[in-house]
PDB file of N, CA and C in Angstrom:
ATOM      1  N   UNK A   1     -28.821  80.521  39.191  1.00  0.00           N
ATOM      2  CA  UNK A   1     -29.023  81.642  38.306  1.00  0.00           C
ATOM      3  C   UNK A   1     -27.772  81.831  37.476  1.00  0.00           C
ATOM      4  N   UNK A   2     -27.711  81.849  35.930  1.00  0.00           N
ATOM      5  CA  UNK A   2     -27.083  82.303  35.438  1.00  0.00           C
ATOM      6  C   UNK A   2     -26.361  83.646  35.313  1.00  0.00           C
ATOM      7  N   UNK A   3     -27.623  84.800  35.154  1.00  0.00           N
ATOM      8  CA  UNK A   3     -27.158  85.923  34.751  1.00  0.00           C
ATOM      9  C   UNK A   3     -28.403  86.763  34.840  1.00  0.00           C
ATOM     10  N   UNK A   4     -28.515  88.131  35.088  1.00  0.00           N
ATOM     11  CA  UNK A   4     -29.431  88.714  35.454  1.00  0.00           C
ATOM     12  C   UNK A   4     -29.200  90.128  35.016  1.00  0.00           C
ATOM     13  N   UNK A   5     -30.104  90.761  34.710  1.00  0.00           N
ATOM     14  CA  UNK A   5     -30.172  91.739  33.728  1.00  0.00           C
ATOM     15  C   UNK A   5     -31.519  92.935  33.833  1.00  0.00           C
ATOM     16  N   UNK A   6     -30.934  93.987  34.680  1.00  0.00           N
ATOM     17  CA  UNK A   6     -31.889  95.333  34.569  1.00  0.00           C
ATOM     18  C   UNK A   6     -32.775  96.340  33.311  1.00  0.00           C
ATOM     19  N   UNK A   7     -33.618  96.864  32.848  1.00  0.00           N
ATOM     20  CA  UNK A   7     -34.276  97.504  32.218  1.00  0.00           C
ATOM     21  C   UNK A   7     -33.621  98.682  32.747  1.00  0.00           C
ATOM     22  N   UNK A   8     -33.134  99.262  31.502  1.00  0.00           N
ATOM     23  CA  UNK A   8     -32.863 100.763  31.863  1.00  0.00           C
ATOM     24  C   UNK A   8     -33.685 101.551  32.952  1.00  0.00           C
ATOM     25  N   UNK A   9     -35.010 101.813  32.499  1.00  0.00           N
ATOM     26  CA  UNK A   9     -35.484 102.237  33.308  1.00  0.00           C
ATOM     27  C   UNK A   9     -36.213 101.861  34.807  1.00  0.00           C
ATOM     28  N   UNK A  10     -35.632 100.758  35.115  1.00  0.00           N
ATOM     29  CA  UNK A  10     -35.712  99.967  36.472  1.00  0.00           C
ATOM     30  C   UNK A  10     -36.949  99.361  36.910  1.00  0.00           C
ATOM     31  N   UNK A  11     -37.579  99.249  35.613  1.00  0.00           N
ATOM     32  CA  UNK A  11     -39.069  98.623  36.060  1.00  0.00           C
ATOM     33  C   UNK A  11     -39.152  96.797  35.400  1.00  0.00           C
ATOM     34  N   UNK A  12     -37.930  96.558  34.887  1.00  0.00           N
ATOM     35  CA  UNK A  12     -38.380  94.764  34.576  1.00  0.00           C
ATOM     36  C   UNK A  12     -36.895  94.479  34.408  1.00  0.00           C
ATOM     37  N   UNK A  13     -36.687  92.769  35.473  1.00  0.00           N
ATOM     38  CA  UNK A  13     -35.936  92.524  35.466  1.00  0.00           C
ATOM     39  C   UNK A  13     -36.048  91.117  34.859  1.00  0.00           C
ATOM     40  N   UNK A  14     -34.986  90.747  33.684  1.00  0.00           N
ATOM     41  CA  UNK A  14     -34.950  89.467  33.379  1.00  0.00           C
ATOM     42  C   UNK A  14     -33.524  88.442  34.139  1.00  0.00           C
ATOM     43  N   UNK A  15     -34.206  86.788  34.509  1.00  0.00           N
ATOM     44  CA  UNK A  15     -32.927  86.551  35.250  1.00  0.00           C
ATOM     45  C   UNK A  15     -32.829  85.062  34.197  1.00  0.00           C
ATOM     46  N   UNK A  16     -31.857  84.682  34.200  1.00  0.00           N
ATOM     47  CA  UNK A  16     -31.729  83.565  33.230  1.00  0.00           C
ATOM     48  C   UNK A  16     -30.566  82.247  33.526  1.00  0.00           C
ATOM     49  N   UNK A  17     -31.400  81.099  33.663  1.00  0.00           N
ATOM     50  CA  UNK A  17     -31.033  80.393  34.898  1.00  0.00           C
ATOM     51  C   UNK A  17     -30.462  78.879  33.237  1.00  0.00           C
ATOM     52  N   UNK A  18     -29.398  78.147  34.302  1.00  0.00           N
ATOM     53  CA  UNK A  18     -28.568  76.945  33.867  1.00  0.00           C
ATOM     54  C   UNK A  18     -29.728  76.013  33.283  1.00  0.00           C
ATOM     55  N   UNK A  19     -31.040  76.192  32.805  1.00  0.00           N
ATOM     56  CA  UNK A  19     -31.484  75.373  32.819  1.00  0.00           C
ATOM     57  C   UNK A  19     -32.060  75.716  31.212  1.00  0.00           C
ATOM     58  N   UNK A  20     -31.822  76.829  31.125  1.00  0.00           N
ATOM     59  CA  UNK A  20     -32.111  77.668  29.549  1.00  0.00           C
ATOM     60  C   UNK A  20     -33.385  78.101  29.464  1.00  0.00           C
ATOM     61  N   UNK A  21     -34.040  78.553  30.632  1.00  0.00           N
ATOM     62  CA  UNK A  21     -35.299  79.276  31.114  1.00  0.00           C
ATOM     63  C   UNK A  21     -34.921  80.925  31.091  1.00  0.00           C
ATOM     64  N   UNK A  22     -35.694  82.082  31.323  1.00  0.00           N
ATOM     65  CA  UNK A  22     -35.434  82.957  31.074  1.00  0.00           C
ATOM     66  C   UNK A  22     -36.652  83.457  31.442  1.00  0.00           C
ATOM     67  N   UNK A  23     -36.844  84.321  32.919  1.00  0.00           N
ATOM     68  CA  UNK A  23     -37.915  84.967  33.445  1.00  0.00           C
ATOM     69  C   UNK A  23     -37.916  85.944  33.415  1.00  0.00           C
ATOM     70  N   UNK A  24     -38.783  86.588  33.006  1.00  0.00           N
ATOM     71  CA  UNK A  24     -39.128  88.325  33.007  1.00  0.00           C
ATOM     72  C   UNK A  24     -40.328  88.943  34.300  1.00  0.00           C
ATOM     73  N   UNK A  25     -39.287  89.763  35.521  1.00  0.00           N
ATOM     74  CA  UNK A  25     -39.955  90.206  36.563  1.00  0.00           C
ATOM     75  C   UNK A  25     -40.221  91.840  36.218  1.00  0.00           C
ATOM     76  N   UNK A  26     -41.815  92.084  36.602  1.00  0.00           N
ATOM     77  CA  UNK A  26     -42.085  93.331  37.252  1.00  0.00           C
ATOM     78  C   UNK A  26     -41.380  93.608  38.316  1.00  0.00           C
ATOM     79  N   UNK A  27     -40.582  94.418  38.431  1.00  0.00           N
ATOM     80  CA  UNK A  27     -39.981  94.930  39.525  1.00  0.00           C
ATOM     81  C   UNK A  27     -40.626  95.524  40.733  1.00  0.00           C
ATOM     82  N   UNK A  28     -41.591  96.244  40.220  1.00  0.00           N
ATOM     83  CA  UNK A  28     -42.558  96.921  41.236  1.00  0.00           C
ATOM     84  C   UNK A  28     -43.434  96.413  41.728  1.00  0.00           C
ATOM     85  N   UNK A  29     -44.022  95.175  41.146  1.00  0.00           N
ATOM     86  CA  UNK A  29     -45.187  94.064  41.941  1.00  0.00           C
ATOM     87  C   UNK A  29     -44.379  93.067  41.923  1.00  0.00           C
ATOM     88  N   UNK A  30     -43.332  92.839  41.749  1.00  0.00           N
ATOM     89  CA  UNK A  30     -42.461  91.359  42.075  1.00  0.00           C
ATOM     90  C   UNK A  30     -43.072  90.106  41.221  1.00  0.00           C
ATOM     91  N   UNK A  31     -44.267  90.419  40.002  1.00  0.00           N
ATOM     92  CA  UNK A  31     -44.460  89.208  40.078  1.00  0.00           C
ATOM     93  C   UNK A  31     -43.626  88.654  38.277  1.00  0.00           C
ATOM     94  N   UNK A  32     -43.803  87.702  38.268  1.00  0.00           N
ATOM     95  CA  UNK A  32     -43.402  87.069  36.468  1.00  0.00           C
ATOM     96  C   UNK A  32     -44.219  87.579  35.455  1.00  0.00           C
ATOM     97  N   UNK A  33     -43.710  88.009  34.568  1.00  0.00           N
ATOM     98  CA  UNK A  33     -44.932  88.627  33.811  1.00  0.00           C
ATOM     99  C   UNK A  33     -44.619  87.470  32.232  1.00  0.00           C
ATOM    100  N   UNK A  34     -43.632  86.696  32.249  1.00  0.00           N
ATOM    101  CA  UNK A  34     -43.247  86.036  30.939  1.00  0.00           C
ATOM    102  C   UNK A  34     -41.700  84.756  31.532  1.00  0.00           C
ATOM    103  N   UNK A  35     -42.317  83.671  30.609  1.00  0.00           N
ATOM    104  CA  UNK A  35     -41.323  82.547  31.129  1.00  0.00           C
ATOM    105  C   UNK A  35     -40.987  82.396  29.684  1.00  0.00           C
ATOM    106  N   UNK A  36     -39.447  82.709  29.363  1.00  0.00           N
ATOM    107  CA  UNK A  36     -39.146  82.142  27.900  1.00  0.00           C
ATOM    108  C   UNK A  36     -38.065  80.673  27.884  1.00  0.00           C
ATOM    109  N   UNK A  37     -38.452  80.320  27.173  1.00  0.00           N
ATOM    110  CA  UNK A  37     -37.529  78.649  26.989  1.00  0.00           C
ATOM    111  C   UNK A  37     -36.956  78.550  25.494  1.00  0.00           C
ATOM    112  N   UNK A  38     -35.477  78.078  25.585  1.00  0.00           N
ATOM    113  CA  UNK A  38     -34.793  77.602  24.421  1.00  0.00           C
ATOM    114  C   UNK A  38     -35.259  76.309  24.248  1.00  0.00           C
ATOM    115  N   UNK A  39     -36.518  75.069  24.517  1.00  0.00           N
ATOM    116  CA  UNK A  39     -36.692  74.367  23.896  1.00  0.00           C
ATOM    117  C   UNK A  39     -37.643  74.484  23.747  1.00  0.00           C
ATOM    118  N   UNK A  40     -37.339  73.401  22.069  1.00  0.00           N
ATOM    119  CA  UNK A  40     -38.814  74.167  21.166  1.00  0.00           C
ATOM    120  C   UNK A  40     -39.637  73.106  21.661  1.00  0.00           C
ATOM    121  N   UNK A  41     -40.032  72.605  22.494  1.00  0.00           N
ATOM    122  CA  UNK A  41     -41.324  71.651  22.817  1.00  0.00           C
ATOM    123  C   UNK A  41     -41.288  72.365  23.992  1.00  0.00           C
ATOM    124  N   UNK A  42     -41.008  73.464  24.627  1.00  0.00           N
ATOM    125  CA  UNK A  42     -41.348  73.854  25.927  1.00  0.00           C
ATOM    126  C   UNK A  42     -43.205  73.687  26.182  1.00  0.00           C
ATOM    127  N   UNK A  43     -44.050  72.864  27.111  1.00  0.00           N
ATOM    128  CA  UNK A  43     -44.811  72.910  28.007  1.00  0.00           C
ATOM    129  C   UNK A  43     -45.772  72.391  26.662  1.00  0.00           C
ATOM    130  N   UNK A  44     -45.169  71.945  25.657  1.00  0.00           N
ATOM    131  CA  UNK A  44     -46.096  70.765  25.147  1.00  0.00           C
ATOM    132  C   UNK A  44     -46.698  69.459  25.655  1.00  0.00           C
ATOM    133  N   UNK A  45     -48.096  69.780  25.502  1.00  0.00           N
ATOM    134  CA  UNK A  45     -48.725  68.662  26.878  1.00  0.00           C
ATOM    135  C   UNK A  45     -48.543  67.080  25.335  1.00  0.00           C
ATOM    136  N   UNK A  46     -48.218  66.229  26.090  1.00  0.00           N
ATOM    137  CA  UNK A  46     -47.961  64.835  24.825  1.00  0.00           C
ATOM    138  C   UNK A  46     -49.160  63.884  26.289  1.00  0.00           C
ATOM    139  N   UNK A  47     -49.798  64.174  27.120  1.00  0.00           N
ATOM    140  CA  UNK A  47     -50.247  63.094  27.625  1.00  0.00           C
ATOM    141  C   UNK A  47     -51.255  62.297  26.877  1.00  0.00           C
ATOM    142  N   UNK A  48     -51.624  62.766  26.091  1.00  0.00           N
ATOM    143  CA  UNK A  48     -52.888  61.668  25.505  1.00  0.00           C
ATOM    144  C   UNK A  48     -51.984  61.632  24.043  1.00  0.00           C
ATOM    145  N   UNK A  49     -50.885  61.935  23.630  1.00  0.00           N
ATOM    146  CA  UNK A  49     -50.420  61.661  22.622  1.00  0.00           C
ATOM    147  C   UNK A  49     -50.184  59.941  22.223  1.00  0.00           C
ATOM    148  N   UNK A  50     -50.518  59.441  20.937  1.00  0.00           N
ATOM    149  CA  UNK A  50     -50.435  58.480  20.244  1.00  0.00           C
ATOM    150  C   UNK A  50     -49.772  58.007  19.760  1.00  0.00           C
ATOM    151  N   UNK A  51     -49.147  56.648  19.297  1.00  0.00           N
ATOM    152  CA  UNK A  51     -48.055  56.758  18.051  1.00  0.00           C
ATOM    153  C   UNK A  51     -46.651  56.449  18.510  1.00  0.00           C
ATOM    154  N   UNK A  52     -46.210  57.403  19.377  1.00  0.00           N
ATOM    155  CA  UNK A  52     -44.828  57.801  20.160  1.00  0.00           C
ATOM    156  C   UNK A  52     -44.476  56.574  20.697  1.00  0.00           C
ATOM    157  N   UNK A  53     -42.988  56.154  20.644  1.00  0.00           N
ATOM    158  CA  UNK A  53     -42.458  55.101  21.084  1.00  0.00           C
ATOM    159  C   UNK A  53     -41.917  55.280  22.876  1.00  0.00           C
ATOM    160  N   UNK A  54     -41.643  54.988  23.935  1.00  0.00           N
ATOM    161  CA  UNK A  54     -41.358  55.520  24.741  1.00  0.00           C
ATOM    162  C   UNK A  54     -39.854  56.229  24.919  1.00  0.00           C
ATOM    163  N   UNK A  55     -39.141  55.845  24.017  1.00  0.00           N
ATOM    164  CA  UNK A  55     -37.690  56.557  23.521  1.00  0.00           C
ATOM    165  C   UNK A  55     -38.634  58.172  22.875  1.00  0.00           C
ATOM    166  N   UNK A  56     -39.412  58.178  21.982  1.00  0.00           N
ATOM    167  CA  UNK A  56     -39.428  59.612  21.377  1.00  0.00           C
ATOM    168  C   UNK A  56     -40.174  60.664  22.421  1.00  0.00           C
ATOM    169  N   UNK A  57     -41.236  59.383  23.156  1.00  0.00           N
ATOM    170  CA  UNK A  57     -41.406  60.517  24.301  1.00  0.00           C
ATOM    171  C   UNK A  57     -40.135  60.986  25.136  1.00  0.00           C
ATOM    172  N   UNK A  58     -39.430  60.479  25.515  1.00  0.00           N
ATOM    173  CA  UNK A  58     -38.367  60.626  26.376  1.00  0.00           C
ATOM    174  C   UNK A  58     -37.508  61.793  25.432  1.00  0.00           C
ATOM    175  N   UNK A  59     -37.247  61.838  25.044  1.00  0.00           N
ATOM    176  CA  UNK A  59     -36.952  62.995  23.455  1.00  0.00           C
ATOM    177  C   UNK A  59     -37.880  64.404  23.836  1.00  0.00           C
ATOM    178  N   UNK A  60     -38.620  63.866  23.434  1.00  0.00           N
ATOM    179  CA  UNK A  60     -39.917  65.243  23.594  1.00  0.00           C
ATOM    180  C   UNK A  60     -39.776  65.988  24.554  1.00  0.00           C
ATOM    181  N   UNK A  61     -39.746  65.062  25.814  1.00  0.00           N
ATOM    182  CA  UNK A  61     -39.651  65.558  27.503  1.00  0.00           C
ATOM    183  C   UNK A  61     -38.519  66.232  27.834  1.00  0.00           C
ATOM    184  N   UNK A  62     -37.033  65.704  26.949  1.00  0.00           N
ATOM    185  CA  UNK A  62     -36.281  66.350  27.191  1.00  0.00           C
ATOM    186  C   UNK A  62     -36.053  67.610  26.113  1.00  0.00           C
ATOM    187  N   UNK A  63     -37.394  67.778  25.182  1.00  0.00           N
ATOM    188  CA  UNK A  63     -36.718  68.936  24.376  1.00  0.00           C
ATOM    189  C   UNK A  63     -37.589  70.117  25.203  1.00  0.00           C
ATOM    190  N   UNK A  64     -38.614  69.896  26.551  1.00  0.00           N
ATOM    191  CA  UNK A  64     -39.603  70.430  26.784  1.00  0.00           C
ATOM    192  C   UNK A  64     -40.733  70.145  27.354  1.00  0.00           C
ATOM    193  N   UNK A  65     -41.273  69.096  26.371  1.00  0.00           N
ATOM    194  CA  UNK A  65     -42.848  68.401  26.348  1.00  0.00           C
ATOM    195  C   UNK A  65     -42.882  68.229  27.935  1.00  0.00           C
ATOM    196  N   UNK A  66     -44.412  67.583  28.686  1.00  0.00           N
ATOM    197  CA  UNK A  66     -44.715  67.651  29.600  1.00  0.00           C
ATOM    198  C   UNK A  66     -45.940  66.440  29.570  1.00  0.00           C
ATOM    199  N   UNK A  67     -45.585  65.264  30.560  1.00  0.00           N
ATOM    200  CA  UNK A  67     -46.827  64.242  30.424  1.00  0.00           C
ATOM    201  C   UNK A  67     -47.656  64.725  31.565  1.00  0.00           C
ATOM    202  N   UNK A  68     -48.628  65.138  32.026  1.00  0.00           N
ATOM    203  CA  UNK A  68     -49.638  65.223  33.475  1.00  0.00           C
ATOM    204  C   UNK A  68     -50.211  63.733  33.791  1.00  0.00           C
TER     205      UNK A  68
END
């Protein structure tokens, strides 16, 4: 964990981890209510993607993207 950070009024906590992820908790049901990412291909699915050399996938994956 990087750094972690209260809502004034004590109901959502965001924690923001070495990996440049950034979760937003309900405090009162504990659960995630929002996952934010500094890369801009975060949870771009490329598995049936075309074209791509296996270097630009490898690119993609690391800006984000995601093969299943």
């Amino acid at each position: 964990m990087n750094d972690v950070a209260i809502s004034s009024d004590g109901k959502i906590l965001a924690a923001a981890g070495w990996n440049g992820i950034i979760k937003i908790w309900n405090i009162q049901t504990g659960e995630c209510s929002k996952t934010l990412s500094n890369k801009p291909y975060a949870n771009m699915n490329i598995t049936n993607a075309t074209g791509l050399t296996p270097e630009q996938k490898s690119s993609l994956k690391a800006l984000g993207a995601v093969e299943q």
